[in-house]
C-alpha atoms as a PDB file:
ATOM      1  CA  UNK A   1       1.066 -57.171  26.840  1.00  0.00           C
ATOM      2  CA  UNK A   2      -2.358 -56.294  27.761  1.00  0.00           C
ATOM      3  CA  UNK A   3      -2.317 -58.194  30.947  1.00  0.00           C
ATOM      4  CA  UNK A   4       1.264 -56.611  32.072  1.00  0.00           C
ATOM      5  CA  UNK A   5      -0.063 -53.235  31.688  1.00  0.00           C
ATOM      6  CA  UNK A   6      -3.188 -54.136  33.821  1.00  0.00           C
ATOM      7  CA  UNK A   7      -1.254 -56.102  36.694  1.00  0.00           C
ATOM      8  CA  UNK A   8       0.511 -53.036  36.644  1.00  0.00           C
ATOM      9  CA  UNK A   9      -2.283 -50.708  36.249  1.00  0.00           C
ATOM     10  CA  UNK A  10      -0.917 -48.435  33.700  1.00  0.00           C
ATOM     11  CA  UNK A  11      -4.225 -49.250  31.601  1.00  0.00           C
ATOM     12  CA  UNK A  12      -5.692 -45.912  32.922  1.00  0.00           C
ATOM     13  CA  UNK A  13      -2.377 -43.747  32.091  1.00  0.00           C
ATOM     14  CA  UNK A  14      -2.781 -45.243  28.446  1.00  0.00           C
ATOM     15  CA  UNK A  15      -6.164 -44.438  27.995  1.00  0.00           C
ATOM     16  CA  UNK A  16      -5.852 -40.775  29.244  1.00  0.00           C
ATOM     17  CA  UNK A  17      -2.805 -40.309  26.974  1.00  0.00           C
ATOM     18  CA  UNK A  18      -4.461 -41.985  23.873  1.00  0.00           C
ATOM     19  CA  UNK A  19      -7.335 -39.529  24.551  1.00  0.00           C
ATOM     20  CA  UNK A  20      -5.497 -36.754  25.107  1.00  0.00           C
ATOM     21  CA  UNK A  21      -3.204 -37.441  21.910  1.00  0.00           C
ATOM     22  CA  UNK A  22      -6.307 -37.822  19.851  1.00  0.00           C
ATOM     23  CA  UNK A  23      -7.636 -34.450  20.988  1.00  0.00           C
ATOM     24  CA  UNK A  24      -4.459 -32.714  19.849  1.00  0.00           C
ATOM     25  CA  UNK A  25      -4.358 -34.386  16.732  1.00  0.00           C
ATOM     26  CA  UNK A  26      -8.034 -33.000  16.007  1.00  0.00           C
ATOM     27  CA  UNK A  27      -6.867 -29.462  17.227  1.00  0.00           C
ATOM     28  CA  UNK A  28      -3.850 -29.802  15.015  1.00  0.00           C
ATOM     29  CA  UNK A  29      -5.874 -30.404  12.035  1.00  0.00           C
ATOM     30  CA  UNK A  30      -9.300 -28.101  12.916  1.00  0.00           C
ATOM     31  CA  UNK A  31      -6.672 -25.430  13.472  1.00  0.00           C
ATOM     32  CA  UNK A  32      -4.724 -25.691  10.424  1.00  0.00           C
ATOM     33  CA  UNK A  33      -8.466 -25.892   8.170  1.00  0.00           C
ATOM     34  CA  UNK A  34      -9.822 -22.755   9.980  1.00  0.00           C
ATOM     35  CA  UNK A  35      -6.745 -20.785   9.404  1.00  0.00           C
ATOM     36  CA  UNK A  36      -7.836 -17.776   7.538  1.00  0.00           C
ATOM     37  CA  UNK A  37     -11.894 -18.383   7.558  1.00  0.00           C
ATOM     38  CA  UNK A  38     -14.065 -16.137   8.951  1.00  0.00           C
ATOM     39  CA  UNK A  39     -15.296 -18.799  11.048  1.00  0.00           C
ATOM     40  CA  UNK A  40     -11.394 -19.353  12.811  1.00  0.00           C
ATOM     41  CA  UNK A  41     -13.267 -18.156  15.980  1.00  0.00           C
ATOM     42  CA  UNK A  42     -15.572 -20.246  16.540  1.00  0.00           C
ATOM     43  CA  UNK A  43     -13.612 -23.585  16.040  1.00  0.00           C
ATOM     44  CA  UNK A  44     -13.057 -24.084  19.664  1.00  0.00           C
ATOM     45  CA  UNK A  45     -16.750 -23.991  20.244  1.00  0.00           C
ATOM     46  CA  UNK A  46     -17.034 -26.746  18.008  1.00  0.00           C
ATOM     47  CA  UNK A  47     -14.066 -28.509  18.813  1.00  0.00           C
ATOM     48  CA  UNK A  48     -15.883 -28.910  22.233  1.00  0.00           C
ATOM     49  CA  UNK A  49     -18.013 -31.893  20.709  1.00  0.00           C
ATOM     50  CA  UNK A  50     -14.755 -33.934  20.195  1.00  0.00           C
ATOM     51  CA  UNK A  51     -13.436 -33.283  23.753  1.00  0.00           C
ATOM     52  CA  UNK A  52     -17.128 -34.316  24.787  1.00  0.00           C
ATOM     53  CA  UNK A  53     -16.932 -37.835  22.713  1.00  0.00           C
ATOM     54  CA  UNK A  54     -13.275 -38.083  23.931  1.00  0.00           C
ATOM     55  CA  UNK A  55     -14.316 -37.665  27.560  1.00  0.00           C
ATOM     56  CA  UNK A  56     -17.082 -40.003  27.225  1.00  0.00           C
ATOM     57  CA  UNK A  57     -14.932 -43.065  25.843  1.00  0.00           C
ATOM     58  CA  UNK A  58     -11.703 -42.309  27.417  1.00  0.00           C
ATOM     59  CA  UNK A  59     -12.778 -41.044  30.745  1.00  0.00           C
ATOM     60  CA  UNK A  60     -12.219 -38.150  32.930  1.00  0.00           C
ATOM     61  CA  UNK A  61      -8.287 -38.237  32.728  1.00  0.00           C
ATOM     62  CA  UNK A  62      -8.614 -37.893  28.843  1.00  0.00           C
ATOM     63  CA  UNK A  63     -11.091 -34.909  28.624  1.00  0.00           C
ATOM     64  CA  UNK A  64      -9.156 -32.953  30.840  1.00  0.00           C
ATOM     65  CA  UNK A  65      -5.719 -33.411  29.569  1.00  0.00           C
ATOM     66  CA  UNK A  66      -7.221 -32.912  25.930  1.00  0.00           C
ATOM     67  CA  UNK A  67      -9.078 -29.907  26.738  1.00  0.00           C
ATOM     68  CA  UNK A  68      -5.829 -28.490  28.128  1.00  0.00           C
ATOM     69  CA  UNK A  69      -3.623 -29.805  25.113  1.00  0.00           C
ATOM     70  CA  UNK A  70      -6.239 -28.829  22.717  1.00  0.00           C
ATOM     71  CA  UNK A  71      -6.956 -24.827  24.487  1.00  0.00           C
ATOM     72  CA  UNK A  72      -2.757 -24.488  23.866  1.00  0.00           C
ATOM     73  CA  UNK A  73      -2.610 -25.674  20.291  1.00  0.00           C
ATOM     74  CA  UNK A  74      -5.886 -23.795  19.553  1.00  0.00           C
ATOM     75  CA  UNK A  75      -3.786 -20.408  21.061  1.00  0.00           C
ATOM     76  CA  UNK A  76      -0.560 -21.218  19.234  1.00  0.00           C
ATOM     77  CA  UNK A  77      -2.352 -22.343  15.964  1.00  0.00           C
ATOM     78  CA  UNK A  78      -4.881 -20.174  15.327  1.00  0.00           C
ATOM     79  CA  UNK A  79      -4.818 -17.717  17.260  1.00  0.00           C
ATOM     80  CA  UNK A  80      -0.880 -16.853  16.970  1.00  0.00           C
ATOM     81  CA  UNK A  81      -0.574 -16.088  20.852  1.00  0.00           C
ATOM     82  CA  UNK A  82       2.224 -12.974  21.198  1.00  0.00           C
ATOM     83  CA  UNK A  83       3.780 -12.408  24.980  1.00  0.00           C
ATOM     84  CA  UNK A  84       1.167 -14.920  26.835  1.00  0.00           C
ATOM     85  CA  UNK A  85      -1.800 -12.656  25.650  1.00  0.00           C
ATOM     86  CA  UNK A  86      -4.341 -12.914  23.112  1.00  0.00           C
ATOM     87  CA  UNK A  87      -5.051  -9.428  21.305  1.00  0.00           C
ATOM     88  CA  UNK A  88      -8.242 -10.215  20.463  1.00  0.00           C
ATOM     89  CA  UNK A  89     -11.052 -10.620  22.673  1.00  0.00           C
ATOM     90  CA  UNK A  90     -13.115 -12.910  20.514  1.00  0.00           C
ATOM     91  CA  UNK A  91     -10.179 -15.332  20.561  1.00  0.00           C
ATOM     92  CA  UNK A  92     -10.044 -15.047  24.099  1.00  0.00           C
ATOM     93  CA  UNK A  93     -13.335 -15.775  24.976  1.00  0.00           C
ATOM     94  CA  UNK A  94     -13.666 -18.783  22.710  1.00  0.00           C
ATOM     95  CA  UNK A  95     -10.908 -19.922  24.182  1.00  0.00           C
ATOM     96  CA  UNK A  96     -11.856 -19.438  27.702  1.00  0.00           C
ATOM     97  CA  UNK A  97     -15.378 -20.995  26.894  1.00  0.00           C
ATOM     98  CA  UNK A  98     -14.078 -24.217  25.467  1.00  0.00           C
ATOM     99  CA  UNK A  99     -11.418 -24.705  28.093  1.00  0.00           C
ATOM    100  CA  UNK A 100     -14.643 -24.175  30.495  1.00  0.00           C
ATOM    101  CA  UNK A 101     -17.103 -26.482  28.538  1.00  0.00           C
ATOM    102  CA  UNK A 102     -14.094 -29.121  28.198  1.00  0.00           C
ATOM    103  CA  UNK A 103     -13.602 -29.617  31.787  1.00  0.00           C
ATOM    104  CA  UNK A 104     -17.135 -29.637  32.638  1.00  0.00           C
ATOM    105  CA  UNK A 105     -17.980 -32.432  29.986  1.00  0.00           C
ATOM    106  CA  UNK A 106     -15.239 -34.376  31.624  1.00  0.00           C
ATOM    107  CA  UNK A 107     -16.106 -34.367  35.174  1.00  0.00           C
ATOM    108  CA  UNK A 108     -20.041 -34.193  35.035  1.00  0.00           C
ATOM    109  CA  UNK A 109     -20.573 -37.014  31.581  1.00  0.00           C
ATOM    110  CA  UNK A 110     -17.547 -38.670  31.997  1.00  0.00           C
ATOM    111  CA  UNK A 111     -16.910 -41.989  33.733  1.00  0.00           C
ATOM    112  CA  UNK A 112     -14.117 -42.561  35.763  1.00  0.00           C
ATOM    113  CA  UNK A 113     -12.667 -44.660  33.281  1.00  0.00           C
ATOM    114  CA  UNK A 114     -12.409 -45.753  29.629  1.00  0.00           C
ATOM    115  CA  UNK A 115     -15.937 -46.856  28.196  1.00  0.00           C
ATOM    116  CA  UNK A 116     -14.706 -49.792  26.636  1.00  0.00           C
ATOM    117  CA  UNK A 117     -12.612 -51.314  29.420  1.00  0.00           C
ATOM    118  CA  UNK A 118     -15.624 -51.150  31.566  1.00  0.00           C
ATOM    119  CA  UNK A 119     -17.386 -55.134  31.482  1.00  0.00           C
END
């Protein structure tokens, strides 16, 4: 199987969408802990180590389709997002900030591709 998917090089695609599944699945369940905390805000902020680690083993593909996955489930979850518009500004900029640092982990400490199909 392994060899069909890299003679027809779909090995990238599967690593960017194993990244990018993995980052929702960790915004899925940092979302559904922070629910009602006082620290609910800042769980974006943190949640940009995990699209860090996620960029650095999966590659650039993965940290920037799991940022964007994990800034939408972060606004639906958490947040409750009404009309396409945050009410609070808080929200909004810890949003905006982890969208920001997510797509600048992947394209400045990212590799191209996957860590460990790199040898």
């Amino acid at each position: 199987m392994t060899t069909e998917l890299k003679d027809r090089h779909l090995l990238p695609l599967v690593d960017s969408l194993v990244g990018a599944s993995l980052c929702g699945l960790v915004a899925i369940l940092a979302s559904t802990l922070a629910r009602g905390h006082s620290w609910q805000i800042v769980t974006p902020l943190v949640f940009s180590g995990v699209l860090l680690l996620v960029s650095v083993i999966f590659g650039v593909r993965a940290g920037v389709l799991g940022t964007l996955v994990a800034t939408v489930i972060f606004a639906l979850l958490l947040f409750h997002i009404e009309d396409i518009k945050l009410a609070d500004q808080a929200a909004k900029g810890s949003l905006a900030w982890m969208l920001l640092l997510g797509l600048c982990f992947a394209f400045f400490f990212a590799p191209s591709s996957a860590a460990f199909r790199r040898r």
